[in-house]
Every structure is written in C-alpha cells, then in structure tokens.
PDB file of N, CA and C in Angstrom:
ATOM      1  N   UNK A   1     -49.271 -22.709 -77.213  1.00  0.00           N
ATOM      2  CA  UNK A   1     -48.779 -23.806 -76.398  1.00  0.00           C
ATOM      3  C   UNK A   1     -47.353 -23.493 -75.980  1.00  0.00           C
ATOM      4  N   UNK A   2     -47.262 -23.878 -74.499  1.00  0.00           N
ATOM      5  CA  UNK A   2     -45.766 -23.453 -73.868  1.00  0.00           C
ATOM      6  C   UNK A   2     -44.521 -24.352 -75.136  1.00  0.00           C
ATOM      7  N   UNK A   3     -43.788 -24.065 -75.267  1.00  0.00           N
ATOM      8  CA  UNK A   3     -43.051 -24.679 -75.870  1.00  0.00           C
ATOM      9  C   UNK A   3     -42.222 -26.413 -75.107  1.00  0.00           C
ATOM     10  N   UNK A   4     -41.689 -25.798 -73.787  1.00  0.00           N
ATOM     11  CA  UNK A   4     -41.158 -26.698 -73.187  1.00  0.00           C
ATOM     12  C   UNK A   4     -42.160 -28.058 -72.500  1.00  0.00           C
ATOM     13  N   UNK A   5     -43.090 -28.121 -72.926  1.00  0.00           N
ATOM     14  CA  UNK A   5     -44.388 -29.174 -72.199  1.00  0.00           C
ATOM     15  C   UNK A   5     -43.407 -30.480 -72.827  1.00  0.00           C
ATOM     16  N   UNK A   6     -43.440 -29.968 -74.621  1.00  0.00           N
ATOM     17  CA  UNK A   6     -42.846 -30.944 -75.268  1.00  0.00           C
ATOM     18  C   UNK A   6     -41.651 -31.786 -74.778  1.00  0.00           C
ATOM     19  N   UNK A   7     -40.471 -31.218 -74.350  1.00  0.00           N
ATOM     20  CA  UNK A   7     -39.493 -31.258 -73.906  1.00  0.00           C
ATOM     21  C   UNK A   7     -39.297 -31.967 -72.551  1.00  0.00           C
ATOM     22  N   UNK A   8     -40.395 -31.894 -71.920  1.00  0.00           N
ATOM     23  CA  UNK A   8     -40.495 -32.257 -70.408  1.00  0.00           C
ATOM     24  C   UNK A   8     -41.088 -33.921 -71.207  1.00  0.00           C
ATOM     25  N   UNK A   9     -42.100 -33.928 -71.956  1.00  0.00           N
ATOM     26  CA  UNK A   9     -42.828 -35.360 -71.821  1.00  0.00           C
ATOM     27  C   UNK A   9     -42.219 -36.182 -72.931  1.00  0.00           C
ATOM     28  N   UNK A  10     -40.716 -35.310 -73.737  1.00  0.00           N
ATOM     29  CA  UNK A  10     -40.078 -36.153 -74.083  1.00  0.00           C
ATOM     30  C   UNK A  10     -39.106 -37.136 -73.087  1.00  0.00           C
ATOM     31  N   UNK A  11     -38.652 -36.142 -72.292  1.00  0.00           N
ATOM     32  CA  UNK A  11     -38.153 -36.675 -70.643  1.00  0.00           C
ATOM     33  C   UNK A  11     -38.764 -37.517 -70.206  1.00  0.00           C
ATOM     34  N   UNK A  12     -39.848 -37.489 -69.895  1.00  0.00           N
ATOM     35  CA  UNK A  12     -40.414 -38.462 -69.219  1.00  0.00           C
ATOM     36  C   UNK A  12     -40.871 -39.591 -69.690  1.00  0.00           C
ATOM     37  N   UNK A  13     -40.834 -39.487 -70.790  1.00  0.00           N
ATOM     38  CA  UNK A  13     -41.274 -41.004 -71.929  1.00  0.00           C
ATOM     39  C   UNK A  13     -40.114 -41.864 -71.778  1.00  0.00           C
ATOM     40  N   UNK A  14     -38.775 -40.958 -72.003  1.00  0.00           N
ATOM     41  CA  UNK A  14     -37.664 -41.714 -71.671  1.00  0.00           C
ATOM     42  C   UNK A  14     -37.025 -42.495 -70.848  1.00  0.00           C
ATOM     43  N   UNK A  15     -37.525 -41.568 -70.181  1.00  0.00           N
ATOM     44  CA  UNK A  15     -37.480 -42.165 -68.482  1.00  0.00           C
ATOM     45  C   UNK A  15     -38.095 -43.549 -67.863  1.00  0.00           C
ATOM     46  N   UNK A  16     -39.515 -43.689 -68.628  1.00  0.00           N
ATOM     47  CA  UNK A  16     -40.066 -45.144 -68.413  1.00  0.00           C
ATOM     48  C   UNK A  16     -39.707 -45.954 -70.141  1.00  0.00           C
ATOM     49  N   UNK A  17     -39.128 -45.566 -70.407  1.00  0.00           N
ATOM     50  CA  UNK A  17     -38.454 -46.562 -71.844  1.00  0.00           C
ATOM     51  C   UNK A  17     -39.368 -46.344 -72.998  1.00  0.00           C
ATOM     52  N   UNK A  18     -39.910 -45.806 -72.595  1.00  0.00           N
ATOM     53  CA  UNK A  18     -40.855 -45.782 -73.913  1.00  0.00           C
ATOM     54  C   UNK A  18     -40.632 -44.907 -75.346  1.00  0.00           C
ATOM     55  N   UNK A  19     -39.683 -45.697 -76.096  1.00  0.00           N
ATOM     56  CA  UNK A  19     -38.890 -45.133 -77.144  1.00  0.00           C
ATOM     57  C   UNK A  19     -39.866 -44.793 -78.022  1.00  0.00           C
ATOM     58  N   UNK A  20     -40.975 -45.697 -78.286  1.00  0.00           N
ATOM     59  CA  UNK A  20     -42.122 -45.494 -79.226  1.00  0.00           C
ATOM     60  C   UNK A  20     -42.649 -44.441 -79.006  1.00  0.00           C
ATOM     61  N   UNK A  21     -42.904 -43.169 -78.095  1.00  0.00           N
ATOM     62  CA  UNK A  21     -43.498 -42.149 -77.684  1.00  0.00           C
ATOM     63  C   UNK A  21     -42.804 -41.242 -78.140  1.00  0.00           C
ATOM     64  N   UNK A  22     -41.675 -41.167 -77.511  1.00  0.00           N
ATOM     65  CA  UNK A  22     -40.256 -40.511 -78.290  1.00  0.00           C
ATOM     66  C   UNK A  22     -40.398 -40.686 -79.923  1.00  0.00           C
ATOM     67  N   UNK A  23     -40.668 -41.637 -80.434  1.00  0.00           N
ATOM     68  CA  UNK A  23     -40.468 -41.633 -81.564  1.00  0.00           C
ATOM     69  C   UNK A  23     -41.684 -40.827 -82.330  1.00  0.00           C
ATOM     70  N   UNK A  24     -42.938 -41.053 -81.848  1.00  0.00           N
ATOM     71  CA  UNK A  24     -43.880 -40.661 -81.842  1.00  0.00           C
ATOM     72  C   UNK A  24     -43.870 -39.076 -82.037  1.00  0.00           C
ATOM     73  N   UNK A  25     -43.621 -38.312 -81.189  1.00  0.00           N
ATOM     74  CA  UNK A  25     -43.452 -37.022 -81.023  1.00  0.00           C
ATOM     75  C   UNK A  25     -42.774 -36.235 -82.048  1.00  0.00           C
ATOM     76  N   UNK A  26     -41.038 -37.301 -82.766  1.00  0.00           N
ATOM     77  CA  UNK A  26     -40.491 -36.876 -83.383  1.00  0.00           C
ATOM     78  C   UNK A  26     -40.790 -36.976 -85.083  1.00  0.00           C
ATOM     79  N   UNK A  27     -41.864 -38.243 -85.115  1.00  0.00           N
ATOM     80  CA  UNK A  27     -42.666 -38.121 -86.276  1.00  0.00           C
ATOM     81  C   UNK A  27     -43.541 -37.024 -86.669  1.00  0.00           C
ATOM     82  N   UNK A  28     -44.186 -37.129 -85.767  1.00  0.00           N
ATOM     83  CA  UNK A  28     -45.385 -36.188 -86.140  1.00  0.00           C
ATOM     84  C   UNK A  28     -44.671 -34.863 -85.974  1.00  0.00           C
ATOM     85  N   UNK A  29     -43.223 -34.707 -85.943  1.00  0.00           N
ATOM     86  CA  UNK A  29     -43.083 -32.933 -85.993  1.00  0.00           C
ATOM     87  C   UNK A  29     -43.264 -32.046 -84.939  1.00  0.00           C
ATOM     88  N   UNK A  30     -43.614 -32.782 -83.555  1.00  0.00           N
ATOM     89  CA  UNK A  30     -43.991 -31.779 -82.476  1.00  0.00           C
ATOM     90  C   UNK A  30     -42.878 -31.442 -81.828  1.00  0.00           C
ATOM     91  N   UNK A  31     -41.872 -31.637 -82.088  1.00  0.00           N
ATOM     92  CA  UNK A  31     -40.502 -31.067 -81.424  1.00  0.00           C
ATOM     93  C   UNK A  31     -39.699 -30.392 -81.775  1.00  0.00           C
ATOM     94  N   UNK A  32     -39.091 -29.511 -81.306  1.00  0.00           N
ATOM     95  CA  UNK A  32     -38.482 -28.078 -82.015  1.00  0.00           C
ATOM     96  C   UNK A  32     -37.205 -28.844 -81.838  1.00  0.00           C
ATOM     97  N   UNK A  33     -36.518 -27.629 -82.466  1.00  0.00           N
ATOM     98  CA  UNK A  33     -34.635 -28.239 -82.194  1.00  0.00           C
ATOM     99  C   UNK A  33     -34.082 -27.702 -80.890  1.00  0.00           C
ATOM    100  N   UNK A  34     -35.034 -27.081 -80.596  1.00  0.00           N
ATOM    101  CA  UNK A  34     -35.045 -26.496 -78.935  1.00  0.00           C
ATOM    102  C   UNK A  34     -34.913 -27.475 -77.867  1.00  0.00           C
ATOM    103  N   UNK A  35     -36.332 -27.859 -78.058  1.00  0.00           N
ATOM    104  CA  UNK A  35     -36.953 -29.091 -76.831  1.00  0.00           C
ATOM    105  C   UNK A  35     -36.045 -30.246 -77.252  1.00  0.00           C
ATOM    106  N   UNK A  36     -35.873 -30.636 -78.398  1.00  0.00           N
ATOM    107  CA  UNK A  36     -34.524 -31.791 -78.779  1.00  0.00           C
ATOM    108  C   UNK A  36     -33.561 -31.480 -78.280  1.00  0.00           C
ATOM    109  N   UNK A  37     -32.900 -30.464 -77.878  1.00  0.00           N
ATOM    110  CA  UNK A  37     -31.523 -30.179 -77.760  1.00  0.00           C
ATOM    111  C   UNK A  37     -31.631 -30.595 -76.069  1.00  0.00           C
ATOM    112  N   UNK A  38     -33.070 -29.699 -75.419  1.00  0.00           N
ATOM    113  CA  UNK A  38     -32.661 -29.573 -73.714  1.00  0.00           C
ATOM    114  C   UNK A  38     -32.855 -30.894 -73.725  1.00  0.00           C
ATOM    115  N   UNK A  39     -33.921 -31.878 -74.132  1.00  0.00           N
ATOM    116  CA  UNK A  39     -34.129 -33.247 -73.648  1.00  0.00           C
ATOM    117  C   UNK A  39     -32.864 -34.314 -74.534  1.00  0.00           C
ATOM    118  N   UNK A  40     -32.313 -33.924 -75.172  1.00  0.00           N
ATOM    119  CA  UNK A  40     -30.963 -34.751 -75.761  1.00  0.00           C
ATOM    120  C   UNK A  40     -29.814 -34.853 -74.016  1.00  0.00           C
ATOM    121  N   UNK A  41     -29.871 -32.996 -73.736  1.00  0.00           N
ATOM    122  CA  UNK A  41     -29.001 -32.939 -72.540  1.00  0.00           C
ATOM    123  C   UNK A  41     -29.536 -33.807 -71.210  1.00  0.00           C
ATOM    124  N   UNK A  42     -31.052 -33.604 -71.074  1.00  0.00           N
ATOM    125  CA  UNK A  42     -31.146 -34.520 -70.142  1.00  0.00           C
ATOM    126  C   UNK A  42     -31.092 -36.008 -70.226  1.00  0.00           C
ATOM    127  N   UNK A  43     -31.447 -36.818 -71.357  1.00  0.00           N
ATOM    128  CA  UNK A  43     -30.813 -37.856 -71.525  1.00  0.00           C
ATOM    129  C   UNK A  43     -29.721 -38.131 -71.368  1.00  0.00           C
ATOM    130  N   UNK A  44     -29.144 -37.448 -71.748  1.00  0.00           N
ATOM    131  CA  UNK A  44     -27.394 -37.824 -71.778  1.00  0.00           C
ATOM    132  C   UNK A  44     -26.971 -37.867 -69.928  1.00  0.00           C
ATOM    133  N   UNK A  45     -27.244 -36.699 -69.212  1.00  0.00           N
ATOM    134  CA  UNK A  45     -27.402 -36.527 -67.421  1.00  0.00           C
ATOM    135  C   UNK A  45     -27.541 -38.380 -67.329  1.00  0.00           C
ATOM    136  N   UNK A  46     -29.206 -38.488 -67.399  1.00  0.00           N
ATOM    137  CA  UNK A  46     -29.558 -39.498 -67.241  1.00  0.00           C
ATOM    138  C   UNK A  46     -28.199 -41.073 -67.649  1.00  0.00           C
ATOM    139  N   UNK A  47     -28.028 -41.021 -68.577  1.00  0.00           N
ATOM    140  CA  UNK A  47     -26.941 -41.892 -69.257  1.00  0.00           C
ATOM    141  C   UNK A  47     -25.584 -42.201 -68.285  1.00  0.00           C
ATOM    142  N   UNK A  48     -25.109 -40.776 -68.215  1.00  0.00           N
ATOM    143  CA  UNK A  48     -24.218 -40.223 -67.248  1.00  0.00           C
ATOM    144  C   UNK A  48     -24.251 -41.014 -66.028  1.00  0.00           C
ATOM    145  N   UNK A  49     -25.422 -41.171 -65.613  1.00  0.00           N
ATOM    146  CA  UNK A  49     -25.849 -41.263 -63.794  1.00  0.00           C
ATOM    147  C   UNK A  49     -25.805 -42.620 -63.769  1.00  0.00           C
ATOM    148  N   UNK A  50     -25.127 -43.444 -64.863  1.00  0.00           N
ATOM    149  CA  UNK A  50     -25.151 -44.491 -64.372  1.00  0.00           C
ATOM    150  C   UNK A  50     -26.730 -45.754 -64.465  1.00  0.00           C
ATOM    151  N   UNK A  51     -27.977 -45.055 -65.496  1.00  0.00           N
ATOM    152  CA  UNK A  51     -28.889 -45.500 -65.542  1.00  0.00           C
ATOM    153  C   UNK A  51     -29.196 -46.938 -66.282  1.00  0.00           C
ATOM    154  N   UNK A  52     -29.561 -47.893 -65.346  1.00  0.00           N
ATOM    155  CA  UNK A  52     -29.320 -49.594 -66.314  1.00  0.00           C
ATOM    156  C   UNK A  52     -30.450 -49.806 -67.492  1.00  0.00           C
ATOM    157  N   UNK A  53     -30.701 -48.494 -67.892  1.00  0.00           N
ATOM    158  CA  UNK A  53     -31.580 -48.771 -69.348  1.00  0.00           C
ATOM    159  C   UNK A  53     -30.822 -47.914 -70.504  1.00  0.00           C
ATOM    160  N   UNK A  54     -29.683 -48.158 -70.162  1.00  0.00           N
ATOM    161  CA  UNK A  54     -28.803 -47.352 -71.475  1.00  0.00           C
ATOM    162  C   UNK A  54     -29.087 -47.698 -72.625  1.00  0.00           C
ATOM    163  N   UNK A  55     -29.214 -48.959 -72.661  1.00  0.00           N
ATOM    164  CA  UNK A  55     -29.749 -49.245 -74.374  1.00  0.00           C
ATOM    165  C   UNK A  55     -30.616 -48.337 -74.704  1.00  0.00           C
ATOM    166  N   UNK A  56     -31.941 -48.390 -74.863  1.00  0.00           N
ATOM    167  CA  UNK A  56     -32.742 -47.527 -74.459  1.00  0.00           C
ATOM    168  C   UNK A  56     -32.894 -46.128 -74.647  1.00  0.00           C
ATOM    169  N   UNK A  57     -31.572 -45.674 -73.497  1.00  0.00           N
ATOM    170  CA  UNK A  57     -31.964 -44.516 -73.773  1.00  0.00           C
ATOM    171  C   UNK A  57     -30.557 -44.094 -74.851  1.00  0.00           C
ATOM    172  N   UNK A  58     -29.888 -45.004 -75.259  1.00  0.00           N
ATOM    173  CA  UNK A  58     -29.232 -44.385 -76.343  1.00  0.00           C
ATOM    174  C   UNK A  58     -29.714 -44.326 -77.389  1.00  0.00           C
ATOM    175  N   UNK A  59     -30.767 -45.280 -77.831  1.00  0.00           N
ATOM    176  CA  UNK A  59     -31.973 -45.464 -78.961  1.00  0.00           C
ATOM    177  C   UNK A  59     -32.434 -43.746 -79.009  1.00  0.00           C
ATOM    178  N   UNK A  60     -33.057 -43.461 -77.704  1.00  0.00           N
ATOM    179  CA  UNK A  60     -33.765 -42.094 -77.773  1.00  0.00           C
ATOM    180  C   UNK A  60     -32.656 -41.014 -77.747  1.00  0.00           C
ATOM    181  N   UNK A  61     -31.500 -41.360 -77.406  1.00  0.00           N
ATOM    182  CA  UNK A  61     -30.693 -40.432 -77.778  1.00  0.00           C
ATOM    183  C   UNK A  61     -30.198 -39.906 -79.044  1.00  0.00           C
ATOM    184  N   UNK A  62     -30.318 -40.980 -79.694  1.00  0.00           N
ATOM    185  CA  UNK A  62     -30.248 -40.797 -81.727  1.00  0.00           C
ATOM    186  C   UNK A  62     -31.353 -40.265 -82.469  1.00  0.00           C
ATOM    187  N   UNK A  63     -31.939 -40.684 -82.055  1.00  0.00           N
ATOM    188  CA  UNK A  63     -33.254 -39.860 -82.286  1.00  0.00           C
ATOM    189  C   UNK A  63     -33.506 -38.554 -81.849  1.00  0.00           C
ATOM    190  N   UNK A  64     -33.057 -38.182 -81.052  1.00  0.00           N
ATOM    191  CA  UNK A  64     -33.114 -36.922 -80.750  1.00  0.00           C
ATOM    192  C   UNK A  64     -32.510 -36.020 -81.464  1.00  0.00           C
ATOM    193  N   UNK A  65     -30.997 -36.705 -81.140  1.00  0.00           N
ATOM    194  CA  UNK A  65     -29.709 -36.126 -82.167  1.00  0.00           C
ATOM    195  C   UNK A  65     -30.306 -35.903 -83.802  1.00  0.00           C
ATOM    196  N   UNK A  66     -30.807 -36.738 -83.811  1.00  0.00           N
ATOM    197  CA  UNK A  66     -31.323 -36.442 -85.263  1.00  0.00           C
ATOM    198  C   UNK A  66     -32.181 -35.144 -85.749  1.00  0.00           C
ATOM    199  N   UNK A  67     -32.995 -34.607 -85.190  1.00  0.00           N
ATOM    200  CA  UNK A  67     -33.791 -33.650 -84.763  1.00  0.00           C
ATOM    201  C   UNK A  67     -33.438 -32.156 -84.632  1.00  0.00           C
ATOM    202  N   UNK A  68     -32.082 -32.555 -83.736  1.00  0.00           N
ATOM    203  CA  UNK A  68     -30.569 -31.057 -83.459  1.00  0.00           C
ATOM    204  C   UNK A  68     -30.195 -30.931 -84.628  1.00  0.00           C
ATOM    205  N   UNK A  69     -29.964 -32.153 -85.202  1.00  0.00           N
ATOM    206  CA  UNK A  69     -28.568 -32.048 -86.899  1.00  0.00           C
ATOM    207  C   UNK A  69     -29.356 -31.811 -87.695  1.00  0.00           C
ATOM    208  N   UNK A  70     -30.493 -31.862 -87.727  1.00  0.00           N
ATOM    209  CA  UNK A  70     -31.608 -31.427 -88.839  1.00  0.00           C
ATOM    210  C   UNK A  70     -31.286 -29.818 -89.148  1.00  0.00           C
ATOM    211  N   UNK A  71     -31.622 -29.899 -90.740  1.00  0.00           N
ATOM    212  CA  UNK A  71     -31.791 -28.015 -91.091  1.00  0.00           C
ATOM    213  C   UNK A  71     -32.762 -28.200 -91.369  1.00  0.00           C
ATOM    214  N   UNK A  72     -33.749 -28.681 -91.194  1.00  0.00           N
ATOM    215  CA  UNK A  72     -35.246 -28.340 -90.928  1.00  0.00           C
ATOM    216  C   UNK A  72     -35.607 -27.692 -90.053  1.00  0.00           C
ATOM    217  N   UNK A  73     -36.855 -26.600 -90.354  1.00  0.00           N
ATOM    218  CA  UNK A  73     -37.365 -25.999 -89.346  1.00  0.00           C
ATOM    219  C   UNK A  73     -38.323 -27.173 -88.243  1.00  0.00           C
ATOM    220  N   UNK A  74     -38.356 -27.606 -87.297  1.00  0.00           N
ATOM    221  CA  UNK A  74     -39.203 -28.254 -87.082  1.00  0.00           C
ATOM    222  C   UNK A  74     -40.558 -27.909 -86.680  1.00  0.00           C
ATOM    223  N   UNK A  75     -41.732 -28.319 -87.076  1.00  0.00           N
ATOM    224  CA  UNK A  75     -43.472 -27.527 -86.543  1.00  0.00           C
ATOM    225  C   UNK A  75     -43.969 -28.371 -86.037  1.00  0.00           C
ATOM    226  N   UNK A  76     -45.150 -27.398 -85.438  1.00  0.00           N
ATOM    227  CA  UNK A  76     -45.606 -28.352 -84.617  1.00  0.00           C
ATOM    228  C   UNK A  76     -47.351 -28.121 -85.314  1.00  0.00           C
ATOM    229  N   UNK A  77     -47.616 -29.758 -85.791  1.00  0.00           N
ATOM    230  CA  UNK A  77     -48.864 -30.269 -86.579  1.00  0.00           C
ATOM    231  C   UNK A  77     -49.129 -29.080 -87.807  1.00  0.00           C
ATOM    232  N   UNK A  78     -48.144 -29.190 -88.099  1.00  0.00           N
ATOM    233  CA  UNK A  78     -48.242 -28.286 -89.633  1.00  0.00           C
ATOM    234  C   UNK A  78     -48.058 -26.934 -89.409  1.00  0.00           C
ATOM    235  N   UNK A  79     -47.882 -26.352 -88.195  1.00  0.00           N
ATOM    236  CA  UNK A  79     -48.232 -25.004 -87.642  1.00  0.00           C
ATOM    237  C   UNK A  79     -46.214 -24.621 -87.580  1.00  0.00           C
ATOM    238  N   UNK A  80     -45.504 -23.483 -88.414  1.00  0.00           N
ATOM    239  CA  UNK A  80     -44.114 -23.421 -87.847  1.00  0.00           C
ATOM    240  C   UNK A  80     -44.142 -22.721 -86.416  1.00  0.00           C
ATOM    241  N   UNK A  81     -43.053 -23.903 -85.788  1.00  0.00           N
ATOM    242  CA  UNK A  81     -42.236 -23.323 -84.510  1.00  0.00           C
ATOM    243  C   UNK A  81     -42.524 -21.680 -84.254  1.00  0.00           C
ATOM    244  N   UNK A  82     -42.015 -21.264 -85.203  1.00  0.00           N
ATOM    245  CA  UNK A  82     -41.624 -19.431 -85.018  1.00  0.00           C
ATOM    246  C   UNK A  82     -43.191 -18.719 -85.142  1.00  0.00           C
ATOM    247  N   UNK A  83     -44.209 -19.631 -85.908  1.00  0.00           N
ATOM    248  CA  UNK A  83     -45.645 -18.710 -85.443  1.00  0.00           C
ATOM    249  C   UNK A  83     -46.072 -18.993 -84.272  1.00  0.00           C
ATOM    250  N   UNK A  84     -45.454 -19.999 -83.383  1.00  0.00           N
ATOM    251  CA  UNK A  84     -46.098 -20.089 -82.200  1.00  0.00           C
ATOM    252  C   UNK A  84     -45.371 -19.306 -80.810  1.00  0.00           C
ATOM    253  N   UNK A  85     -44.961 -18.102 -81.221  1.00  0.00           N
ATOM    254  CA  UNK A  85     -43.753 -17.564 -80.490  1.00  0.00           C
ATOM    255  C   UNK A  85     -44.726 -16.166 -80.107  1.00  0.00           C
TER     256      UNK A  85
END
C-alpha cells in the first residue's frame, strides 16, 4: 500500500470536520510519523488560510502532533511501517 493514501484521507477528513475519522485512523495505527507530519503541515496551511473551522481543526491538529512526538514506531494493522517499504 502507497504510503501517502493515508496522509491524503487524513486531509480530507479534516477538511469536512470529521475529527472522529482522524481519530479513527490514529487509533487503529494506520499512520506513520510520516503521513502525520505532511498532514499536521497541511492542517496547519489550512489553519493559516484563515479557515472558520479552527476549532476543529486544532482538535486534529493535536492529534496529529501526538503521532510526530511519539517514539513509537507507528504500523499499519499490526504490519511495521518499515516492512511495507
């Protein structure tokens, strides 16, 4: 699996507010500290631009952050990041 799919439909969950999806993703482990990091940056763009669901997306922004500051490897459904390379 491409790595960045993750990363994109964390974006886009965000994008229609849907923190529970976001959260979703980051439960179950399907997000690397990769795809957290690029979709942390595009949130933040988003934030930046002036977007009137900041609450929102600062919720998914901690959550994300959380994910980067992790020294966990993160995997995806039990499978590590680095075997799927």
């Amino acid at each position: 699996m491409e790595g960045g799919h993750y990363g994109l439909a964390i974006v886009a969950a965000a994008a229609k507010k849907h923190v529970v999806v976001v959260k979703m993703f980051i439960d179950r482990d399907a997000v690397t500290k990769e795809q957290a990091g690029k979709a942390t940056e595009w949130v933040k763009e988003m934030i930046d631009s002036g977007d009137d669901r900041s609450d929102e997306l600062q919720e998914i922004l901690a959550m994300l952050s959380s994910v980067v500051e992790s020294g966990a490897d993160t995997q995806f459904y039990g499978l590590s990041s680095k075997s799927l390379e």
